[in-house]
PDB file of N, CA and C in Angstrom:
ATOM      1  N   UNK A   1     -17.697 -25.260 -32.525  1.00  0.00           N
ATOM      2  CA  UNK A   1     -16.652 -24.925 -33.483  1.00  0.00           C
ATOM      3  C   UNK A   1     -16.561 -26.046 -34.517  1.00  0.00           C
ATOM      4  N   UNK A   2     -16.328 -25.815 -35.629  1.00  0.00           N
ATOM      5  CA  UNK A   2     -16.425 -26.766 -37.076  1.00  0.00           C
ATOM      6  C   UNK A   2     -14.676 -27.780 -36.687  1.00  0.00           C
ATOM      7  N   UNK A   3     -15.081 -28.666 -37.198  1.00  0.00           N
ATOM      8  CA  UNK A   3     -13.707 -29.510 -37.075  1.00  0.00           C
ATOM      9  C   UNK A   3     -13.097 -28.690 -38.281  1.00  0.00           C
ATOM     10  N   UNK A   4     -12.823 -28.291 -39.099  1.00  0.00           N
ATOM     11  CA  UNK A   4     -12.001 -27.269 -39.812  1.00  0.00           C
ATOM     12  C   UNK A   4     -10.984 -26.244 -38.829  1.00  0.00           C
ATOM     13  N   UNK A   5     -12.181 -25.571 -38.290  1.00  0.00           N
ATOM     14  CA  UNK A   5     -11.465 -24.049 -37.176  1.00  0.00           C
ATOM     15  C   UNK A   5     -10.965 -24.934 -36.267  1.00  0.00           C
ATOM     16  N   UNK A   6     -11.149 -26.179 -36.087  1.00  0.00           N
ATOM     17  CA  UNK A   6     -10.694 -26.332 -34.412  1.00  0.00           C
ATOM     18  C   UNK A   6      -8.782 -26.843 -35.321  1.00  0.00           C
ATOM     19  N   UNK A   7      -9.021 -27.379 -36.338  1.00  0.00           N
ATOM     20  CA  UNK A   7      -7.679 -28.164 -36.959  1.00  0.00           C
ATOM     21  C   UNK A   7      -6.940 -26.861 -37.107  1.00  0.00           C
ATOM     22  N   UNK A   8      -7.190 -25.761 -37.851  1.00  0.00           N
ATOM     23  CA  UNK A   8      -6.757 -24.546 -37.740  1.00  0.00           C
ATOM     24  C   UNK A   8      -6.062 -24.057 -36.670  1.00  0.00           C
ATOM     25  N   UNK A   9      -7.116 -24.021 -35.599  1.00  0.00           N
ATOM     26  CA  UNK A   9      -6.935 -23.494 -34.116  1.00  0.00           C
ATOM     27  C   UNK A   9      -5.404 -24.270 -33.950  1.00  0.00           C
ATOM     28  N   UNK A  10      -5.831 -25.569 -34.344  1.00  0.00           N
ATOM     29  CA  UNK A  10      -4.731 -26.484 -33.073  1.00  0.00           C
ATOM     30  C   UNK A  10      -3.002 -26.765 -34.027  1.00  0.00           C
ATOM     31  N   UNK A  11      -3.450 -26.301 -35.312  1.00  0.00           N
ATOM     32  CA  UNK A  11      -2.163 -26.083 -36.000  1.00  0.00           C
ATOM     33  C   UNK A  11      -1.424 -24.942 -35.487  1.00  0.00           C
ATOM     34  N   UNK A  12      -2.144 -23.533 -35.276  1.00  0.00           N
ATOM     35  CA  UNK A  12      -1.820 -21.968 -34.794  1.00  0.00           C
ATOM     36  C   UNK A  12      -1.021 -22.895 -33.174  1.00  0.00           C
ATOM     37  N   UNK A  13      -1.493 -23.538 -32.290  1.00  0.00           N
ATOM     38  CA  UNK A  13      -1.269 -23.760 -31.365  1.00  0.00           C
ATOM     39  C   UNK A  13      -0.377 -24.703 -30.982  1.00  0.00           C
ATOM     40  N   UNK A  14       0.173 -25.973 -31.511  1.00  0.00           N
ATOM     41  CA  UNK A  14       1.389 -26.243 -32.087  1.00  0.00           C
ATOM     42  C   UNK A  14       2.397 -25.404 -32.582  1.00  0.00           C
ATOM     43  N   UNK A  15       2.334 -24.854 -33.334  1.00  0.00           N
ATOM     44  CA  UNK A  15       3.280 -24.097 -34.127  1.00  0.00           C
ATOM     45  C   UNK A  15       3.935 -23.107 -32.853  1.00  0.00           C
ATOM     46  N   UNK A  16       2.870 -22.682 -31.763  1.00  0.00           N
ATOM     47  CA  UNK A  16       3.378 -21.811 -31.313  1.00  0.00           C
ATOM     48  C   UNK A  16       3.733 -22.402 -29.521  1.00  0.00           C
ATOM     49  N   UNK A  17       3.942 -23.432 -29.804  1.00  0.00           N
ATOM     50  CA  UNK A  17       4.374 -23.958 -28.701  1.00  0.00           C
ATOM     51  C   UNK A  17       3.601 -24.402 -27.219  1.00  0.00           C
ATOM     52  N   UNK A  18       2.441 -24.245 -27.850  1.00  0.00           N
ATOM     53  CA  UNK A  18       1.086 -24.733 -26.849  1.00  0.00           C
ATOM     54  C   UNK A  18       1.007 -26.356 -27.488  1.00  0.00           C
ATOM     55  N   UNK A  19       1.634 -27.204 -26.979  1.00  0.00           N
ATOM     56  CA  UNK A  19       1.230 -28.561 -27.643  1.00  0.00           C
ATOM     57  C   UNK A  19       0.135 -28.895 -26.810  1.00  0.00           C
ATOM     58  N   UNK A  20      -0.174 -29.270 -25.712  1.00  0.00           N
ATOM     59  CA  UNK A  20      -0.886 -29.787 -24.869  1.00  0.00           C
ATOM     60  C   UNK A  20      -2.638 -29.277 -25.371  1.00  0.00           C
ATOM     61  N   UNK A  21      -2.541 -27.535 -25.448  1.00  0.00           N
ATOM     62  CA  UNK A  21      -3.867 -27.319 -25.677  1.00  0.00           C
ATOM     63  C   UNK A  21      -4.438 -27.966 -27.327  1.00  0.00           C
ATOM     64  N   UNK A  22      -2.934 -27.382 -28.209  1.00  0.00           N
ATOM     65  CA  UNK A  22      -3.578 -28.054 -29.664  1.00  0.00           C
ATOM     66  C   UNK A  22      -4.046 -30.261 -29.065  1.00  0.00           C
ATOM     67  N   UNK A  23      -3.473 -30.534 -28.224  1.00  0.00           N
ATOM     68  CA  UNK A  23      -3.602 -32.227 -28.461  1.00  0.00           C
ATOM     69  C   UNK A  23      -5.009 -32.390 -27.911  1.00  0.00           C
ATOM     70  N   UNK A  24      -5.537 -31.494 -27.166  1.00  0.00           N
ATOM     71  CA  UNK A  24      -7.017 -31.892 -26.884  1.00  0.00           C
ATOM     72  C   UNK A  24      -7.807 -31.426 -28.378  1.00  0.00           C
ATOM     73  N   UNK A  25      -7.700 -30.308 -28.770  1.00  0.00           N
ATOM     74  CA  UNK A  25      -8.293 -29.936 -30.270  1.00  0.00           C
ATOM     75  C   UNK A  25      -8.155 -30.836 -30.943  1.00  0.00           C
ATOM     76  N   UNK A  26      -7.041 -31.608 -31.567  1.00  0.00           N
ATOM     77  CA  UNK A  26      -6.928 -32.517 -32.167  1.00  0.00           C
ATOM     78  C   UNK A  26      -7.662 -33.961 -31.824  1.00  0.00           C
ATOM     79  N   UNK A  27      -7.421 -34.241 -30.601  1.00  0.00           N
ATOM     80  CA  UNK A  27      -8.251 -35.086 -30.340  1.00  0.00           C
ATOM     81  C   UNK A  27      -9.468 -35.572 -31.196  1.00  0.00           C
ATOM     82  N   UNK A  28     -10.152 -34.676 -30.827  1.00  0.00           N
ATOM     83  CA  UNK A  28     -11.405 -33.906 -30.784  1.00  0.00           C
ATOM     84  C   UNK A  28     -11.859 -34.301 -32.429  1.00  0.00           C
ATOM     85  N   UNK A  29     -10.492 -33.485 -33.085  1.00  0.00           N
ATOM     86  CA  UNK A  29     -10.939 -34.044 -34.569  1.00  0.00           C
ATOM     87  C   UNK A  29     -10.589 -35.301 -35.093  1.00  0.00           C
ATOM     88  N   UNK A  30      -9.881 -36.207 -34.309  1.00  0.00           N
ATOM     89  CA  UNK A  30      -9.618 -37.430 -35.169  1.00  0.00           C
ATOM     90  C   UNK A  30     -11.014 -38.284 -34.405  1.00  0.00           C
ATOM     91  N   UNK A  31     -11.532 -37.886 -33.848  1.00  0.00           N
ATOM     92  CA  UNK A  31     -12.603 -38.638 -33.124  1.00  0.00           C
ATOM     93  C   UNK A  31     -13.273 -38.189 -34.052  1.00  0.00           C
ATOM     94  N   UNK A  32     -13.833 -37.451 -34.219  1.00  0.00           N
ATOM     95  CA  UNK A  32     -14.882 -36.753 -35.236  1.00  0.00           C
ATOM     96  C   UNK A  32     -14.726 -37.335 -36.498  1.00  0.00           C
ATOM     97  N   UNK A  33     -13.680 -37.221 -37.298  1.00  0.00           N
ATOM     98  CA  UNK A  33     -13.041 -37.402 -38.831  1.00  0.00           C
ATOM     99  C   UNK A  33     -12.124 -38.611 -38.651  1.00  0.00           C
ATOM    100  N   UNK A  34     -11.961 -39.251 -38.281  1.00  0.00           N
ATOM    101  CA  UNK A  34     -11.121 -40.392 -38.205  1.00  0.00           C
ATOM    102  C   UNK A  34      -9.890 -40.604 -39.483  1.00  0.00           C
ATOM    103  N   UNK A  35     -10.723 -39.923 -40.508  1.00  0.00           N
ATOM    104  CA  UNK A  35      -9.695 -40.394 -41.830  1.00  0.00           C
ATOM    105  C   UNK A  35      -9.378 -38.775 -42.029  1.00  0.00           C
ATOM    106  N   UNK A  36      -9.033 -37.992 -41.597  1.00  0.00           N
ATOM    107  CA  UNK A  36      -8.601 -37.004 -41.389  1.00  0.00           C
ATOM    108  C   UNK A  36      -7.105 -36.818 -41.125  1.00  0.00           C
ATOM    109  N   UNK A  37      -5.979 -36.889 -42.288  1.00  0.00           N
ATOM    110  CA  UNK A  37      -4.626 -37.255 -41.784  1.00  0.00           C
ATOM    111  C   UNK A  37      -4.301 -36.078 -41.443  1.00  0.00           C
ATOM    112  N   UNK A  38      -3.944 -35.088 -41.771  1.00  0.00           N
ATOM    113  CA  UNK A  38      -3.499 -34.095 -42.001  1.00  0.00           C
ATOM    114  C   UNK A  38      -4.074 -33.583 -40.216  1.00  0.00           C
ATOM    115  N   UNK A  39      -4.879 -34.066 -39.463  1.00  0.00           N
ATOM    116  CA  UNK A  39      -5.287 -34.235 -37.875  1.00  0.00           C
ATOM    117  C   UNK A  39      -4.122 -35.061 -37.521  1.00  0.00           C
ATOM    118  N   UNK A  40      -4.027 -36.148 -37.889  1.00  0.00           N
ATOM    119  CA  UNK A  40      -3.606 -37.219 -37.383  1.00  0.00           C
ATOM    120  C   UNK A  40      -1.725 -36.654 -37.614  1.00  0.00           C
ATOM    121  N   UNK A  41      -1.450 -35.937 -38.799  1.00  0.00           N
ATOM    122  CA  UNK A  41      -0.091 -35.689 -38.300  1.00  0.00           C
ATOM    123  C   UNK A  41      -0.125 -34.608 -37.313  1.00  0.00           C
ATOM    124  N   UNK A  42      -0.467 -33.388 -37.498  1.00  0.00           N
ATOM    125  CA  UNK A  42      -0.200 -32.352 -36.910  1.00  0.00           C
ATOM    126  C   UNK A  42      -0.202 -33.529 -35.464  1.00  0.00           C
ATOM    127  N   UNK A  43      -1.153 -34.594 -34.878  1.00  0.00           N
ATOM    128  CA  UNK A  43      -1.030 -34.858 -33.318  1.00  0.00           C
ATOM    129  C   UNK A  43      -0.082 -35.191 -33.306  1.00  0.00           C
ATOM    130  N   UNK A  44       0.855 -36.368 -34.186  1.00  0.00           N
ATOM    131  CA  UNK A  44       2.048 -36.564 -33.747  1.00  0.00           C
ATOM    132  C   UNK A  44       2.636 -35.720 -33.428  1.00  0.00           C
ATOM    133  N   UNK A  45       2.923 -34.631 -33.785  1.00  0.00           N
ATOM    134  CA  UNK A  45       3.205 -33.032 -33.539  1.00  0.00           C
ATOM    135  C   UNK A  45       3.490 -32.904 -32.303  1.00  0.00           C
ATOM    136  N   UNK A  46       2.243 -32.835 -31.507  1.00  0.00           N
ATOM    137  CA  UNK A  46       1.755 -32.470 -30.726  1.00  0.00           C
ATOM    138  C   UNK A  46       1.503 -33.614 -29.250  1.00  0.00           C
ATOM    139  N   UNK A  47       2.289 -34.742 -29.692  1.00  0.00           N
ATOM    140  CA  UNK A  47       2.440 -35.799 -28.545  1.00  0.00           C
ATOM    141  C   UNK A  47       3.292 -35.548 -27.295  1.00  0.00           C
ATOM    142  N   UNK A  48       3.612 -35.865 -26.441  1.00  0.00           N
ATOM    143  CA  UNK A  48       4.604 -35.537 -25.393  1.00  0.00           C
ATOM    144  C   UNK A  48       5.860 -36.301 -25.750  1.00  0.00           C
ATOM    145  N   UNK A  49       5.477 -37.697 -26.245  1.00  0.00           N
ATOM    146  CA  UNK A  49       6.807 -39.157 -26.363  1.00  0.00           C
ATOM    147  C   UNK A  49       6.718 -39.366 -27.695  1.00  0.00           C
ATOM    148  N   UNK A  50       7.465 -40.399 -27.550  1.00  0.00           N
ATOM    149  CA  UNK A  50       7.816 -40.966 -29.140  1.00  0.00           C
ATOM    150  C   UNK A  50       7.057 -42.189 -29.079  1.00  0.00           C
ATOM    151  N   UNK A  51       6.444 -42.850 -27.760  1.00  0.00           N
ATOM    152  CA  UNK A  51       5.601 -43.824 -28.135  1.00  0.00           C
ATOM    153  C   UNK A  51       3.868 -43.444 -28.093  1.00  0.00           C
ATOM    154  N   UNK A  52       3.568 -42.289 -28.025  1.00  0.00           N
ATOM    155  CA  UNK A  52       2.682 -41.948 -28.091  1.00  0.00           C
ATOM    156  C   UNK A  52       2.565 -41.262 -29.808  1.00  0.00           C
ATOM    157  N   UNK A  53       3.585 -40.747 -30.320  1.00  0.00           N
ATOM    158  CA  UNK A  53       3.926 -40.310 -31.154  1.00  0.00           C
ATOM    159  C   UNK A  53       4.238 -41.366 -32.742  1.00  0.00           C
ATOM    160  N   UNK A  54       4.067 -42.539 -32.533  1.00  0.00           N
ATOM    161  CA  UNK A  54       4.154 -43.807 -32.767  1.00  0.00           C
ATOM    162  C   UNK A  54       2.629 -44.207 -33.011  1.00  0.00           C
ATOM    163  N   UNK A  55       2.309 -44.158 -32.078  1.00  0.00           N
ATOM    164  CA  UNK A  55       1.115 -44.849 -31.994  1.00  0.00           C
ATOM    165  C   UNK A  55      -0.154 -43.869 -32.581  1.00  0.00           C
ATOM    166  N   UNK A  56       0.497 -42.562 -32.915  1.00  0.00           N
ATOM    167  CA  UNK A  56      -0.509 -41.822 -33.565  1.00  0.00           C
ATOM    168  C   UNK A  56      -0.419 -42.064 -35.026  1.00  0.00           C
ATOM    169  N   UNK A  57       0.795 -42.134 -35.410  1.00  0.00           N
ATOM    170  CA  UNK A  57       1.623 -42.594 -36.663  1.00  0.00           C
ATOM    171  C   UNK A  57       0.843 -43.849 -37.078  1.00  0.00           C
ATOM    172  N   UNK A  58       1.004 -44.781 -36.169  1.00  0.00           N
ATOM    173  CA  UNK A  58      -0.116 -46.092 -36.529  1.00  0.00           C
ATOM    174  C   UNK A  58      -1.636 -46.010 -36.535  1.00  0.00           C
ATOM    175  N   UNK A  59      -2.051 -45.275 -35.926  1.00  0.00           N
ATOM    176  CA  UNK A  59      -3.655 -44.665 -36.014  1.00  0.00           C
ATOM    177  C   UNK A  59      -4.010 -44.186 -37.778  1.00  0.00           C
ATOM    178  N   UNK A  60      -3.430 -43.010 -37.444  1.00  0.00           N
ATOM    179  CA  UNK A  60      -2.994 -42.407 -39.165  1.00  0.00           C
ATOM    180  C   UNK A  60      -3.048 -43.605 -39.807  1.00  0.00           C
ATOM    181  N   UNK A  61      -2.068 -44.653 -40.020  1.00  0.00           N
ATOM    182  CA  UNK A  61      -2.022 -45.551 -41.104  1.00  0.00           C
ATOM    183  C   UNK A  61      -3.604 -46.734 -41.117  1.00  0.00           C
ATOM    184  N   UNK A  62      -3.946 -46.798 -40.006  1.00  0.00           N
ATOM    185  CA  UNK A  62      -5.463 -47.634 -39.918  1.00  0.00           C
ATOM    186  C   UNK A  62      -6.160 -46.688 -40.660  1.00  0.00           C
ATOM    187  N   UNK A  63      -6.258 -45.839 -40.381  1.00  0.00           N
ATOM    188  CA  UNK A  63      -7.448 -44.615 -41.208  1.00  0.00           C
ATOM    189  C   UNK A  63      -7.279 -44.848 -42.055  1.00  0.00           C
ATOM    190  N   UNK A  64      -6.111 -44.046 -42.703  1.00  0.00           N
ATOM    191  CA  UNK A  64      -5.537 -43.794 -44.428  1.00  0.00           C
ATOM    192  C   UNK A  64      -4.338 -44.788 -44.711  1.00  0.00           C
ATOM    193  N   UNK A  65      -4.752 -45.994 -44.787  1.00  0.00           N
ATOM    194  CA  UNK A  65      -3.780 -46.936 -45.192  1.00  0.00           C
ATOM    195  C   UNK A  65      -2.348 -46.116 -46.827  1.00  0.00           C
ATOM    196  N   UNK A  66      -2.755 -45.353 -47.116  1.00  0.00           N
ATOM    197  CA  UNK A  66      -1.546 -45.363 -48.214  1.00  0.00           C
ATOM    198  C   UNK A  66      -1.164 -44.014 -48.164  1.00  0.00           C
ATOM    199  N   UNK A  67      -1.396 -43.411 -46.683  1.00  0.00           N
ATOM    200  CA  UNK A  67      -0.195 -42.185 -46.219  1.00  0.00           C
ATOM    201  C   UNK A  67       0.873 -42.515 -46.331  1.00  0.00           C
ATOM    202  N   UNK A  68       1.776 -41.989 -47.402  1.00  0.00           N
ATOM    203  CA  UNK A  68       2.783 -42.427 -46.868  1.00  0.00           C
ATOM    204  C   UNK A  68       3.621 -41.166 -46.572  1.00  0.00           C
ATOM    205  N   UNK A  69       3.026 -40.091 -45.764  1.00  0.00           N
ATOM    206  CA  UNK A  69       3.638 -39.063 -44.471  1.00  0.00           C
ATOM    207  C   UNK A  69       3.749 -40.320 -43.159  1.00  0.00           C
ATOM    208  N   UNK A  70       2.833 -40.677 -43.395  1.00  0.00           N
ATOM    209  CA  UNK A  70       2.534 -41.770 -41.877  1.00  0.00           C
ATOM    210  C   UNK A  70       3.523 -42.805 -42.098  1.00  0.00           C
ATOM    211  N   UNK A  71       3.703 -43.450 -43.347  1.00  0.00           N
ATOM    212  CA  UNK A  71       4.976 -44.575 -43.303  1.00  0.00           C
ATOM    213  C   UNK A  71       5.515 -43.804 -43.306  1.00  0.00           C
ATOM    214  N   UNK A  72       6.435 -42.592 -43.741  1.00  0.00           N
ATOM    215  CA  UNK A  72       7.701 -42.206 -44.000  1.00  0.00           C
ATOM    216  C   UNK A  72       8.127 -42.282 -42.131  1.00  0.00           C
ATOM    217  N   UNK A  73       7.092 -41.617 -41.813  1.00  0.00           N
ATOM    218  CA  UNK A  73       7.416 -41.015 -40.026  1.00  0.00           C
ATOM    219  C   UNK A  73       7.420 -42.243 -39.306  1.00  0.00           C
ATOM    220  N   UNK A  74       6.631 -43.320 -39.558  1.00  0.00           N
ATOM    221  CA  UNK A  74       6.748 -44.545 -38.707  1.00  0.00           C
ATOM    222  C   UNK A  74       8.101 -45.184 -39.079  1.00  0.00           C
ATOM    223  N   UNK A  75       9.107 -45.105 -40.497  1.00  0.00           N
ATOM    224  CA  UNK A  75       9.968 -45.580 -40.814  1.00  0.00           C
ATOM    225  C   UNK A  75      10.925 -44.761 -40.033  1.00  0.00           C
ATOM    226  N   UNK A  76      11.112 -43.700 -39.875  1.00  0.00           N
ATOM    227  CA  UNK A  76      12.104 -42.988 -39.470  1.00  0.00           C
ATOM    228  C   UNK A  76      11.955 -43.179 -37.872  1.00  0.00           C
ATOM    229  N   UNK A  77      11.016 -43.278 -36.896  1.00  0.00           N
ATOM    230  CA  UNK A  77      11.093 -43.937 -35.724  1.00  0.00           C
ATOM    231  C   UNK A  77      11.492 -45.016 -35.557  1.00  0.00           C
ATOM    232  N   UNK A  78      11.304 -45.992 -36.554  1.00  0.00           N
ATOM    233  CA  UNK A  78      11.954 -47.693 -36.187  1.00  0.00           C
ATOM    234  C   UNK A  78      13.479 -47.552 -36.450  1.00  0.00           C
ATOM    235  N   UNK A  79      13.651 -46.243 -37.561  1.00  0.00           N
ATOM    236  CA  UNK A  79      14.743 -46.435 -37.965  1.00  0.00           C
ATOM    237  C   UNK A  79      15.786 -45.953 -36.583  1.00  0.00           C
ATOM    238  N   UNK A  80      15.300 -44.766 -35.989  1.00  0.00           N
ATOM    239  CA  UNK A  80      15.803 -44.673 -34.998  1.00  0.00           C
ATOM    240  C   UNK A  80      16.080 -45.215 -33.835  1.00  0.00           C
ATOM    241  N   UNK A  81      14.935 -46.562 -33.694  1.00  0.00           N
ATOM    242  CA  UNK A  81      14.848 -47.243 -32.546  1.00  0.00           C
ATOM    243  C   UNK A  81      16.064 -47.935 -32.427  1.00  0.00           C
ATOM    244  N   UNK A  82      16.245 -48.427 -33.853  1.00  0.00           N
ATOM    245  CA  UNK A  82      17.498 -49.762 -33.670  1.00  0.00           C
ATOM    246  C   UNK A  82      18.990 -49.020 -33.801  1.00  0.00           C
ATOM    247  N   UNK A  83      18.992 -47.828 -34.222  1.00  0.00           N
ATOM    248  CA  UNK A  83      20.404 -47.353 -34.648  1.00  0.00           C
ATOM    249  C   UNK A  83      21.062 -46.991 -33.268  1.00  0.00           C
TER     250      UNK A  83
END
């Protein structure tokens, strides 16, 4: 399957409340595409925690340093951490 259909696949599968199966798809494509954000959010998506969910957020920003979907979302977790 093309890393396209599988990002597809695993957006359809998120959305519909299969997180677990979209987070192996995704996987799959940030391994493949590394600078692939638009992978890299939908996983936060698709994390179980907020520190896993974090740490995808920081992945995202190593790839594509000037996401700023990835800062906005890493800001709004710190912001939450301390409030």
């Amino acid at each position: 399957m093309a890393t396209s259909e599988k990002l597809i696949q695993a957006i359809s599968l998120v959305k519909s409340g299969k997180k677990e199966e979209a987070r192996a798809l995704l996987l799959e494509v940030v391994w493949d595409e590394p600078q692939n954000e638009n992978a890299w959010l939908w996983l936060v998506e698709a994390m179980p925690d907020n520190a896993q969910r974090v740490r995808a957020l920081e992945e995202c920003l190593r790839h594509n340093p000037q996401s700023q979907r990835a800062k906005t979302g890493l800001e709004a977790f710190h912001k939450h951490q301390v409030d």
